[in-house]
PDB file of N, CA and C in Angstrom:
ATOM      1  N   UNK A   1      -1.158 -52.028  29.465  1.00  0.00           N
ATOM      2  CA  UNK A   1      -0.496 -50.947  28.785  1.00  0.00           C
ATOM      3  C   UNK A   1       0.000 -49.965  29.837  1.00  0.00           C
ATOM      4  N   UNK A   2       1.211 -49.633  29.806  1.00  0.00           N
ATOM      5  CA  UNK A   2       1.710 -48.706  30.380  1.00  0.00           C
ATOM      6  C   UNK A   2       2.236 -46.795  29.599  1.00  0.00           C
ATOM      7  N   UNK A   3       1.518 -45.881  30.407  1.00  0.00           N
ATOM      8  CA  UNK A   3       1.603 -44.854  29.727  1.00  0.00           C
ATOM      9  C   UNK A   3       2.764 -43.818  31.118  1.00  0.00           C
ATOM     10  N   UNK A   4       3.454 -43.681  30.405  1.00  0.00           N
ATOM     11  CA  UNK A   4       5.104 -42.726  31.081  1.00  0.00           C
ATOM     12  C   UNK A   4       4.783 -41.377  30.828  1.00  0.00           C
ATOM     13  N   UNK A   5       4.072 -40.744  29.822  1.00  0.00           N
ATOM     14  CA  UNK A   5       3.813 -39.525  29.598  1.00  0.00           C
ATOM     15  C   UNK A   5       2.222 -38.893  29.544  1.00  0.00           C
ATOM     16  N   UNK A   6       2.736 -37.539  28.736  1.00  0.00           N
ATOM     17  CA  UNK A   6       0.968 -37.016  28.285  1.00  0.00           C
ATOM     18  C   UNK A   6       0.323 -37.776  27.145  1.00  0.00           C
ATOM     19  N   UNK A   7       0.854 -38.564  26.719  1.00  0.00           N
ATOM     20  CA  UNK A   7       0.156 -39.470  25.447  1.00  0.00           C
ATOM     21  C   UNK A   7      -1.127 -39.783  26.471  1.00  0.00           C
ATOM     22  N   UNK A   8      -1.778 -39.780  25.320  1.00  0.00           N
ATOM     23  CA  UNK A   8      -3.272 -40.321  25.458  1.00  0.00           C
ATOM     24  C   UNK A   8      -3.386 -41.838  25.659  1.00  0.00           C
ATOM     25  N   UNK A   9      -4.436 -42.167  26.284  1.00  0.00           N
ATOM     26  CA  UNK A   9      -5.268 -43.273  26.543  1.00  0.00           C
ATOM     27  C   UNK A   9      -5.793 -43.847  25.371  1.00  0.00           C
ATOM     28  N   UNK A  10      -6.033 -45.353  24.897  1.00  0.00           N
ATOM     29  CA  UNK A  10      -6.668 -45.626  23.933  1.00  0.00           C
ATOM     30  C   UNK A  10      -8.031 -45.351  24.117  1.00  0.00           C
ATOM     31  N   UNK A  11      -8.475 -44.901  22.860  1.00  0.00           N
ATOM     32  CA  UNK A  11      -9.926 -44.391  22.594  1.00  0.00           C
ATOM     33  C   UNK A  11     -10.894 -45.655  24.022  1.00  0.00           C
ATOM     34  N   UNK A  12     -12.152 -45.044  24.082  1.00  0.00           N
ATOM     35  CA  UNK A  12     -12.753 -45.667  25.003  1.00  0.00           C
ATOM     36  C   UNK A  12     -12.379 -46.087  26.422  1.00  0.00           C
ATOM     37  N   UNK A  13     -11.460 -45.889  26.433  1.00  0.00           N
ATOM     38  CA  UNK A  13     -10.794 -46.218  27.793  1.00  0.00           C
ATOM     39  C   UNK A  13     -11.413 -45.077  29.003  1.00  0.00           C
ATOM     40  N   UNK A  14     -11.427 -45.677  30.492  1.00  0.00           N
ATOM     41  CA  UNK A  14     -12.366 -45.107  31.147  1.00  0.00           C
ATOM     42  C   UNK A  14     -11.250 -44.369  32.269  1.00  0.00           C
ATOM     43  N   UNK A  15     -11.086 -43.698  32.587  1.00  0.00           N
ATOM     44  CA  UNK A  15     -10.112 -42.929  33.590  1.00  0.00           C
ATOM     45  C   UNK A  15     -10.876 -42.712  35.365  1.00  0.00           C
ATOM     46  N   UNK A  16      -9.882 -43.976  35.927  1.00  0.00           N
ATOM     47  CA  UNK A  16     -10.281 -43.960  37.595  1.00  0.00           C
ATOM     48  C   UNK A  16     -10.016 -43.303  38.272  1.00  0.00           C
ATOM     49  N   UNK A  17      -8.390 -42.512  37.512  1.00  0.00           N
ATOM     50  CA  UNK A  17      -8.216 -41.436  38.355  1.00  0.00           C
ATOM     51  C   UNK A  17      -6.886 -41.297  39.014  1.00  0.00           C
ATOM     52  N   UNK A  18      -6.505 -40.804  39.842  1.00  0.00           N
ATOM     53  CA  UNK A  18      -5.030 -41.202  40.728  1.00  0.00           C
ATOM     54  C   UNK A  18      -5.550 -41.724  41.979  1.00  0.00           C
ATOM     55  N   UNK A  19      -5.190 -43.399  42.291  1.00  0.00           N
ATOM     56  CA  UNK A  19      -4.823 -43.914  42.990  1.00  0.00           C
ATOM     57  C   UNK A  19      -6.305 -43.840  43.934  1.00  0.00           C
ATOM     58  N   UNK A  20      -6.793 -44.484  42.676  1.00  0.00           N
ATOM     59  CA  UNK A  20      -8.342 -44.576  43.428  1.00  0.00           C
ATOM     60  C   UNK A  20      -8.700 -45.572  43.808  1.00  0.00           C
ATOM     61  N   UNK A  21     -10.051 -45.581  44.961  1.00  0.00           N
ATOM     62  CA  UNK A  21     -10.437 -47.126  45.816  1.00  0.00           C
ATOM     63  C   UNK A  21     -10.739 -48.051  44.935  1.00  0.00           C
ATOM     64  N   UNK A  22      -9.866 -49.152  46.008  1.00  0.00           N
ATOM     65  CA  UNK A  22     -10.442 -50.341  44.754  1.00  0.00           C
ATOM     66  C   UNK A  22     -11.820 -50.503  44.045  1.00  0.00           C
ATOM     67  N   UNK A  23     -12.510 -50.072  45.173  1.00  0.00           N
ATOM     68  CA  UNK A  23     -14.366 -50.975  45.242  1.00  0.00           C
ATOM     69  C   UNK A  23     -14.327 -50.031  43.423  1.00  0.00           C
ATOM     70  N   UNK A  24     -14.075 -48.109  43.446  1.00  0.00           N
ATOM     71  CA  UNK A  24     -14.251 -47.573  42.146  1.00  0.00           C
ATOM     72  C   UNK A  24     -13.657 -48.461  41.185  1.00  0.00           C
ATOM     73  N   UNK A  25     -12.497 -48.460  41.152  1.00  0.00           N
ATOM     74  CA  UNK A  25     -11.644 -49.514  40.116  1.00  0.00           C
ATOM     75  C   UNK A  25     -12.866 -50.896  39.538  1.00  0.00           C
ATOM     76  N   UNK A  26     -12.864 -51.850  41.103  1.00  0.00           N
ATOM     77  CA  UNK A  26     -13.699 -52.677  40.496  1.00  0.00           C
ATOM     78  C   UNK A  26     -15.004 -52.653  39.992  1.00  0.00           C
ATOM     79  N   UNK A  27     -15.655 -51.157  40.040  1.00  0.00           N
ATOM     80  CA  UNK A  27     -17.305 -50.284  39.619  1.00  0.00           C
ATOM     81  C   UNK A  27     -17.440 -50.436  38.161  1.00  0.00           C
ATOM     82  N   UNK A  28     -15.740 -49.675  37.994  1.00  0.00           N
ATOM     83  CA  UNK A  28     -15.551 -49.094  36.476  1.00  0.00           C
ATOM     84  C   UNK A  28     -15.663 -50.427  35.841  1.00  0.00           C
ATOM     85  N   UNK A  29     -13.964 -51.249  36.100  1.00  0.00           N
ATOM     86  CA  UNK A  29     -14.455 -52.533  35.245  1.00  0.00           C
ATOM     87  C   UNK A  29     -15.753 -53.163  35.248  1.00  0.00           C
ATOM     88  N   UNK A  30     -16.139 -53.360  35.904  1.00  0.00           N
ATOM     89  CA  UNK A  30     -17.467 -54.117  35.801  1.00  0.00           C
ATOM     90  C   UNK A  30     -18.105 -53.870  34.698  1.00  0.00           C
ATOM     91  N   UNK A  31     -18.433 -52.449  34.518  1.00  0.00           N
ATOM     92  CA  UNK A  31     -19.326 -51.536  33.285  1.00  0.00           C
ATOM     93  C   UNK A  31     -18.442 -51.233  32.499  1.00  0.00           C
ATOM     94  N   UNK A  32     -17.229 -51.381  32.233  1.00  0.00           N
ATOM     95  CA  UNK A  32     -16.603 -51.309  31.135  1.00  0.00           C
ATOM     96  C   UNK A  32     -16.638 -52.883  30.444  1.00  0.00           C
ATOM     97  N   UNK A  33     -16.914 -53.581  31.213  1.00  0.00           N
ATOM     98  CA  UNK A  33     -17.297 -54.968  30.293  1.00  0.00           C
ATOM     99  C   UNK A  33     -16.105 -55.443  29.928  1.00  0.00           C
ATOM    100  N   UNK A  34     -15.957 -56.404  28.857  1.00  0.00           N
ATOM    101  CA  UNK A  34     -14.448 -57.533  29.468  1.00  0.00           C
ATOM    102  C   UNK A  34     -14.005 -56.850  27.716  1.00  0.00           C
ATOM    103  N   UNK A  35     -14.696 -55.986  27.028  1.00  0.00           N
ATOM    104  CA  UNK A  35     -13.881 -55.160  25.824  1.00  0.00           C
ATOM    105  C   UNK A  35     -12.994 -54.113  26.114  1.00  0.00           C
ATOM    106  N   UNK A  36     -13.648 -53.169  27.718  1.00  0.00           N
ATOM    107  CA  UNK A  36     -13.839 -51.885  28.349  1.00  0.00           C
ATOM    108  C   UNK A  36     -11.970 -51.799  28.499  1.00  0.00           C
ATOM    109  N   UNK A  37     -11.534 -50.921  28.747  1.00  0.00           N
ATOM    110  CA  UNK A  37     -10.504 -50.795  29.755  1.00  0.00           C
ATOM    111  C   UNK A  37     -10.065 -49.555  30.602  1.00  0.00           C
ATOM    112  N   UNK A  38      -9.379 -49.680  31.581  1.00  0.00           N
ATOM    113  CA  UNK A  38      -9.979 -49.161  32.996  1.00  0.00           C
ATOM    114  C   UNK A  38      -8.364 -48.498  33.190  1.00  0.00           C
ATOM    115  N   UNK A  39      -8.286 -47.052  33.343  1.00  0.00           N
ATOM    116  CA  UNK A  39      -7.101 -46.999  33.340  1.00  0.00           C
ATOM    117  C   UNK A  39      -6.801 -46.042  34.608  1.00  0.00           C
ATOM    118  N   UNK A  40      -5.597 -46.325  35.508  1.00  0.00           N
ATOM    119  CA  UNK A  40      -5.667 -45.599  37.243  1.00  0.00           C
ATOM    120  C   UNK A  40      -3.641 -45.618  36.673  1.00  0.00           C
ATOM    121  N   UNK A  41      -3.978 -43.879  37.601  1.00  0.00           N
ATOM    122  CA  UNK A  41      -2.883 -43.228  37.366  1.00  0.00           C
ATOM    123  C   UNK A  41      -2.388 -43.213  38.771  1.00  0.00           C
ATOM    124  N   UNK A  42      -0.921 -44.088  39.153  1.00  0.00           N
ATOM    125  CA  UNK A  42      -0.269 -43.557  40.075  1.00  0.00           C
ATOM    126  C   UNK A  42       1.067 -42.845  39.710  1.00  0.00           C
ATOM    127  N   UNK A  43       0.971 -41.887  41.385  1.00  0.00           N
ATOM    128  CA  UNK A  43       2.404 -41.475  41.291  1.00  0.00           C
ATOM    129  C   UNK A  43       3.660 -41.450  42.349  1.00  0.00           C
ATOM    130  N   UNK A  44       4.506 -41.186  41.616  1.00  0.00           N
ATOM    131  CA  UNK A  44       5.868 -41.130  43.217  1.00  0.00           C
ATOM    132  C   UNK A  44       6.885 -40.462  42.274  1.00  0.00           C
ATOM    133  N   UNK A  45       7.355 -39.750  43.730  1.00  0.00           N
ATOM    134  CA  UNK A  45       9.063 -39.626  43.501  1.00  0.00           C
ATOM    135  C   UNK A  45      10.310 -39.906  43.230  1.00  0.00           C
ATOM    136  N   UNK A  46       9.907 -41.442  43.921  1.00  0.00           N
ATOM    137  CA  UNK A  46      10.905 -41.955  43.787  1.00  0.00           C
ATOM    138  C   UNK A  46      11.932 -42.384  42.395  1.00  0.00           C
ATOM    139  N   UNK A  47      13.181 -42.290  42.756  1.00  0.00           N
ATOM    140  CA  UNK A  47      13.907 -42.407  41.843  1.00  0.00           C
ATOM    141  C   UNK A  47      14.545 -44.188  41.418  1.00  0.00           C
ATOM    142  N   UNK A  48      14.038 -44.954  42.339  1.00  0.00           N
ATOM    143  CA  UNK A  48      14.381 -46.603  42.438  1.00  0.00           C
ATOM    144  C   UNK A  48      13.039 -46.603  42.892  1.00  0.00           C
ATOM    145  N   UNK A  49      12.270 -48.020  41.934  1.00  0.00           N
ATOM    146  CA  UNK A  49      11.391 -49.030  42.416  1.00  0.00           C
ATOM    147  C   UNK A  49      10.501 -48.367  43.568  1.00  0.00           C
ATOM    148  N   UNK A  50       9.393 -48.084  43.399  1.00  0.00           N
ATOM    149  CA  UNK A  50       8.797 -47.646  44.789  1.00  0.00           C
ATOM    150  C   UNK A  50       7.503 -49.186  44.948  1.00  0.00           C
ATOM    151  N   UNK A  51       8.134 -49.867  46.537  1.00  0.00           N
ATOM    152  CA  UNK A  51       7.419 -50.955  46.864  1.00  0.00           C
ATOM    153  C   UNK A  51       5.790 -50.008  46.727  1.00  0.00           C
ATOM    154  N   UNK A  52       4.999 -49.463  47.632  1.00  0.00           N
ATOM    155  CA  UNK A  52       3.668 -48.920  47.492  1.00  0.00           C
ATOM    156  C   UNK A  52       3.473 -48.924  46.283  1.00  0.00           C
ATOM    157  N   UNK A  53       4.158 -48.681  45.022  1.00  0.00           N
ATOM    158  CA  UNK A  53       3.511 -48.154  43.819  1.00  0.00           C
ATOM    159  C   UNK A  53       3.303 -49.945  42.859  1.00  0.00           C
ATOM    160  N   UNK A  54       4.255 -49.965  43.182  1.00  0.00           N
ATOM    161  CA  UNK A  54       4.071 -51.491  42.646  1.00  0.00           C
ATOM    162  C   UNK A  54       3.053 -52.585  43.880  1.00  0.00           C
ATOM    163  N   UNK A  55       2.664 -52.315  44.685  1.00  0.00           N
ATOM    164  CA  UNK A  55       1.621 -52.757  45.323  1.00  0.00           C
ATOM    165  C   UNK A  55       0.380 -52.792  45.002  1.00  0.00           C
ATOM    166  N   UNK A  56       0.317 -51.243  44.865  1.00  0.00           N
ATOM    167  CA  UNK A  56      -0.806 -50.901  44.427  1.00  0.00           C
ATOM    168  C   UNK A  56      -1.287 -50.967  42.683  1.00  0.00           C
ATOM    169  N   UNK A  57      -0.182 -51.520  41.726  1.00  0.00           N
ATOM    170  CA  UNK A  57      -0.640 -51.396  41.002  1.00  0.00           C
ATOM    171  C   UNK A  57      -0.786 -53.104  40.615  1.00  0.00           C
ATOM    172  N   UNK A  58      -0.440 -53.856  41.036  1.00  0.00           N
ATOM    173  CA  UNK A  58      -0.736 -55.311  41.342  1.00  0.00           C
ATOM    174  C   UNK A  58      -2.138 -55.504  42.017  1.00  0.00           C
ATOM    175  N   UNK A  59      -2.484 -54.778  43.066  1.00  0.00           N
ATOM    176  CA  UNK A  59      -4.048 -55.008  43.358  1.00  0.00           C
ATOM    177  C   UNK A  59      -5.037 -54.323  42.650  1.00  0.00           C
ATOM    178  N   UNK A  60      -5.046 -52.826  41.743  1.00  0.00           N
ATOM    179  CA  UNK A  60      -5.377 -52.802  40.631  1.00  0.00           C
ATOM    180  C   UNK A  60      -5.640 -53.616  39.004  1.00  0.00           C
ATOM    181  N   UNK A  61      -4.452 -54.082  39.100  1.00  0.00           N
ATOM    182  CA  UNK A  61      -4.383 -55.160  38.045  1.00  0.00           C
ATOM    183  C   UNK A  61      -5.186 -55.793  38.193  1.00  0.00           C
ATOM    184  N   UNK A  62      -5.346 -56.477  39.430  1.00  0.00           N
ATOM    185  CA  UNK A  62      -5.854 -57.492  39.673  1.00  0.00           C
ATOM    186  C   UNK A  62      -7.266 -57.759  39.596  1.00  0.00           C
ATOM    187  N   UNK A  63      -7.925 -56.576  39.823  1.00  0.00           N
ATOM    188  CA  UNK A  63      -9.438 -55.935  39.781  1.00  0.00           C
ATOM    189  C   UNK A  63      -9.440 -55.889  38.509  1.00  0.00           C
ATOM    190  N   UNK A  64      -8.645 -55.738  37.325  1.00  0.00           N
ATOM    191  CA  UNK A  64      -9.141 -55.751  36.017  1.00  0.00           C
ATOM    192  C   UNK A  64      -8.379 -54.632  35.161  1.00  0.00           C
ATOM    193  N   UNK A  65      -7.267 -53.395  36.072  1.00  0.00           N
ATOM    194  CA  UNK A  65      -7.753 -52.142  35.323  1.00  0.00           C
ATOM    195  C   UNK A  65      -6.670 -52.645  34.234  1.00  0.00           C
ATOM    196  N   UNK A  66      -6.560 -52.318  33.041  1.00  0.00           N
ATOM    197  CA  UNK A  66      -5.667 -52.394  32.057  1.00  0.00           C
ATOM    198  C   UNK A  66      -4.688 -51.361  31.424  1.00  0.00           C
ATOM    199  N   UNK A  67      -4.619 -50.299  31.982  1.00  0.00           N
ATOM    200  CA  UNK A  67      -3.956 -49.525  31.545  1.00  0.00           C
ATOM    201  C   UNK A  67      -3.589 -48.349  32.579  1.00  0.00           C
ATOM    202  N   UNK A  68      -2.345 -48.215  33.098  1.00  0.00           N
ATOM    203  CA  UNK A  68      -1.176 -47.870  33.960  1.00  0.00           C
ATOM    204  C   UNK A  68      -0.832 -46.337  33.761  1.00  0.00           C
ATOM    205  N   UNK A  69      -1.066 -45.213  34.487  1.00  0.00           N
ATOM    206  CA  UNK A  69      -0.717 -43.899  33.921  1.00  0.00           C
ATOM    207  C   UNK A  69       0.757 -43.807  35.075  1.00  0.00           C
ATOM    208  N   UNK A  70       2.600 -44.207  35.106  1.00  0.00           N
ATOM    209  CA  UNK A  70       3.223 -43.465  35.865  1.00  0.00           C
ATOM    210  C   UNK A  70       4.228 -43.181  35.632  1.00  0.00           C
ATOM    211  N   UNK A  71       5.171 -42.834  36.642  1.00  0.00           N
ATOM    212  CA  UNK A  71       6.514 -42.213  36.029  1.00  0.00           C
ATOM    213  C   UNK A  71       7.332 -43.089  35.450  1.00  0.00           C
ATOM    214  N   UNK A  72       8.400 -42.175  34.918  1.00  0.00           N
ATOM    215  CA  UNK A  72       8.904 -42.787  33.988  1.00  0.00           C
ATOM    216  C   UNK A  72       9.886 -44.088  34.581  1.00  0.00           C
ATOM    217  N   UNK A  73       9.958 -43.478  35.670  1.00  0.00           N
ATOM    218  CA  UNK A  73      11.544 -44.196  36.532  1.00  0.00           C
ATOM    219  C   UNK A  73      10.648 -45.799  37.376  1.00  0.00           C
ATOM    220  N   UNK A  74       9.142 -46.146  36.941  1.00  0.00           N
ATOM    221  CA  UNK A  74       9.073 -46.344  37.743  1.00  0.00           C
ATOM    222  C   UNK A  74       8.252 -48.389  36.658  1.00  0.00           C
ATOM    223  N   UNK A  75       8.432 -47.420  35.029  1.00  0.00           N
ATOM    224  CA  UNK A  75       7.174 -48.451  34.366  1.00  0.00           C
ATOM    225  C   UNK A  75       7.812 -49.594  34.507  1.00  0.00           C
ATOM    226  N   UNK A  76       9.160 -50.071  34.520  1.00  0.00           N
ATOM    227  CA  UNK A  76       9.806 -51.603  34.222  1.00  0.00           C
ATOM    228  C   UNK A  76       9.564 -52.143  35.396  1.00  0.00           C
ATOM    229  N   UNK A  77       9.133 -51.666  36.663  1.00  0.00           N
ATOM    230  CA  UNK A  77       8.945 -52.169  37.593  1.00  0.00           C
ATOM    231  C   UNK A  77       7.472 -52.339  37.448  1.00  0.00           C
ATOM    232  N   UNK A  78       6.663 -51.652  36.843  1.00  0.00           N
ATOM    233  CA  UNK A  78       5.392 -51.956  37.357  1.00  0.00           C
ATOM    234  C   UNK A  78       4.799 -52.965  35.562  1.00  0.00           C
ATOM    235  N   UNK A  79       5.574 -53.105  34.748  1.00  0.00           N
ATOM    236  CA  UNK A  79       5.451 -53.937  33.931  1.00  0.00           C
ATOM    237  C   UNK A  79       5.739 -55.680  34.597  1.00  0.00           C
ATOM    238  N   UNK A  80       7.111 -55.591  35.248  1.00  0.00           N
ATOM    239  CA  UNK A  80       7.237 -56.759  35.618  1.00  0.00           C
ATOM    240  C   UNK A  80       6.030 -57.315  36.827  1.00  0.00           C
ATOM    241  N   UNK A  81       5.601 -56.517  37.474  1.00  0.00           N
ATOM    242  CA  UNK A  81       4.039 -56.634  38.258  1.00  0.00           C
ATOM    243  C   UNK A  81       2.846 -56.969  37.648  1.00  0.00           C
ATOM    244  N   UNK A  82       2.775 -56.113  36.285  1.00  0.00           N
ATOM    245  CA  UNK A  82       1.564 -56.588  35.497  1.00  0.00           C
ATOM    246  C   UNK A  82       1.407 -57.899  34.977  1.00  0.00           C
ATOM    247  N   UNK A  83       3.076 -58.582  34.607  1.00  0.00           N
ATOM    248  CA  UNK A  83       3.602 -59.853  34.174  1.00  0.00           C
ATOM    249  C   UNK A  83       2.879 -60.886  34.925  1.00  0.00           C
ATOM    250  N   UNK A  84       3.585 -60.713  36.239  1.00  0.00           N
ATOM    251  CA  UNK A  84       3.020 -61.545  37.513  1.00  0.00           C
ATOM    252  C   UNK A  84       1.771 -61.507  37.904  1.00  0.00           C
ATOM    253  N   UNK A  85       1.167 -60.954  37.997  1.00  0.00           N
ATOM    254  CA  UNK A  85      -0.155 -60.931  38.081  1.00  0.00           C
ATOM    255  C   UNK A  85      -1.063 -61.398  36.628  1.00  0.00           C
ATOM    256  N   UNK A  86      -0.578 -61.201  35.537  1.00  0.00           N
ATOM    257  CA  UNK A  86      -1.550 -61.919  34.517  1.00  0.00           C
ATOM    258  C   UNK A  86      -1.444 -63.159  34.435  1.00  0.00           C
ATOM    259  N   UNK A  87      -0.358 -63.690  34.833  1.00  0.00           N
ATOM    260  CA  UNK A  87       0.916 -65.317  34.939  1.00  0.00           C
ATOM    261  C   UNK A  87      -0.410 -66.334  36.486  1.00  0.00           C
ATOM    262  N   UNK A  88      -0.507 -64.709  37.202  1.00  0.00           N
ATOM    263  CA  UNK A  88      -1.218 -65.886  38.816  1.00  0.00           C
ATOM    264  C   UNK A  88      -2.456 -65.523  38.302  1.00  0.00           C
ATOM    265  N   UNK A  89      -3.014 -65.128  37.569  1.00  0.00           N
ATOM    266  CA  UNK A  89      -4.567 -65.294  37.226  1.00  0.00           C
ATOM    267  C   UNK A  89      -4.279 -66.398  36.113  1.00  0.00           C
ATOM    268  N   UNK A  90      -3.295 -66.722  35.287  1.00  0.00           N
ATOM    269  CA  UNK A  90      -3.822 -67.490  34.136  1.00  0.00           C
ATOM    270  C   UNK A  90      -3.834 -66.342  32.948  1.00  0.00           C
ATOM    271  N   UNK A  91      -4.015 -65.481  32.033  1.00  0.00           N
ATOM    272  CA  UNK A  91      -4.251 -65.084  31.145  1.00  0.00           C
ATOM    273  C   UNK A  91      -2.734 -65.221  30.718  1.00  0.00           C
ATOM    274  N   UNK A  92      -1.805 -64.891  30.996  1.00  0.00           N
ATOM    275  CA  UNK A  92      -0.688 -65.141  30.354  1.00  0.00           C
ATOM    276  C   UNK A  92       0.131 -66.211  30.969  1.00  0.00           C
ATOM    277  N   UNK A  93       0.799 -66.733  30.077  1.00  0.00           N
ATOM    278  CA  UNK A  93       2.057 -67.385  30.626  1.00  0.00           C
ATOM    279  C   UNK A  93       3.305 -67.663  31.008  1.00  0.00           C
ATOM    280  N   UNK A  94       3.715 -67.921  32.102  1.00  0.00           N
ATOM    281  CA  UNK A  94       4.823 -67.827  33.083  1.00  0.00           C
ATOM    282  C   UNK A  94       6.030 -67.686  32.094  1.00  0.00           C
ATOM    283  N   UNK A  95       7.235 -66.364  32.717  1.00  0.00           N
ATOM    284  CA  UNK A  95       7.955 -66.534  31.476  1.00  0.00           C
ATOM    285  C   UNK A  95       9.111 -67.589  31.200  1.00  0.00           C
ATOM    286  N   UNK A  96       8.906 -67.880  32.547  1.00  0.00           N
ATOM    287  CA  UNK A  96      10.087 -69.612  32.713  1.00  0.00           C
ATOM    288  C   UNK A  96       9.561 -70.499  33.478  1.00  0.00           C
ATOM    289  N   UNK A  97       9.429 -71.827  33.342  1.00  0.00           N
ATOM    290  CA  UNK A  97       8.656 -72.824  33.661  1.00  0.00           C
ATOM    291  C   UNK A  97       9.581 -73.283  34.178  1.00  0.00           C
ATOM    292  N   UNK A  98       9.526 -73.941  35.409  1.00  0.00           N
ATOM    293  CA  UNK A  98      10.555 -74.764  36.105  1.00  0.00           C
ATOM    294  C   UNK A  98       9.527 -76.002  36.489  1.00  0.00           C
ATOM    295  N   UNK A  99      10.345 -77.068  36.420  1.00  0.00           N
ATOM    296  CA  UNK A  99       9.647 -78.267  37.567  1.00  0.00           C
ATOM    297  C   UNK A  99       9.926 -79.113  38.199  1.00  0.00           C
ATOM    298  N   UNK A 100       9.876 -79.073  39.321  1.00  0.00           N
ATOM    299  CA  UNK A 100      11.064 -79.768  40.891  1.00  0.00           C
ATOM    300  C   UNK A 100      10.912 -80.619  41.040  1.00  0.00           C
ATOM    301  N   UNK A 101      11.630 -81.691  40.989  1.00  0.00           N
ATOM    302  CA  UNK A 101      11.466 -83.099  41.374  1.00  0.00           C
ATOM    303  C   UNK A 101      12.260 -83.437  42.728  1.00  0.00           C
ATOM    304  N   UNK A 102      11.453 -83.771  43.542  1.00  0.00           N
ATOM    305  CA  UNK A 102      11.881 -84.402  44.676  1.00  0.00           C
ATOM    306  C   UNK A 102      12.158 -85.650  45.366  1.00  0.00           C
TER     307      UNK A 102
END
C-alpha cells in the first residue's frame, strides 16, 4: 500500500518511521507477524523518479514492510518497485511472461 498524503495508516499497522535501519524494519516485521504490517516513510524532493528512494524502498519491501508513506511525484515509481520485488520473491506474479527459445 502506498500512502501520498496525511491519510492514515490501516488500523494496526506499526510505524518504522522515516527511512529507518533495516535490522528496525526487519525487528518490527518479525513481531508484527505475517497478519502485522510495517509501514516506513520516505522522502525527497525530487520532482522525477528519485533512484535512492526507490532503492531504498525495494530493500524495505523486501524485509517485509507493507505499507509506503511518500511523495506524491514519486508513488508510480515506487509502486512499480513494490511490483518487482513481490514478482522476485514469488508472492505475486510477473506482469508479462516471456519465454526464450534458443
Amino acid at each position: 500500500m502506498i500512502l501520498t498524503g496525511p491519510e492514515r495508516a490501516p488500523d494496526g499497522t506499526v510505524d518504522a518511521g522515516t527511512a529507518p535501519p533495516a535490522a528496525r524494519v526487519s525487528e518490527l516485521v518479525g513481531r508484527a507477524g505475517p497478519s502485522g504490517a510495517v509501514m516506513v516513510a520516505l522522502e525527497s524532493d525530487a520532482a522525477e523518479p528519485d533512484p535512492w528512494l526507490m532503492a531504498a524502498a525495494s530493500v524495505y519491501a523486501w524485509l517485509g514492510a507493507s505499507v509506503f508513506r511518500v511523495p506524491p511525484s514519486q508513488a508510480d515509481g515506487v509502486r512499480q518497485v513494490l511490483d518487482m520485488v513481490a514478482s522476485i520473491r514469488g508472492t505475486r506474479p510477473p506482469s508479462v511472461a516471456r519465454r526464450g527459445l534458443a
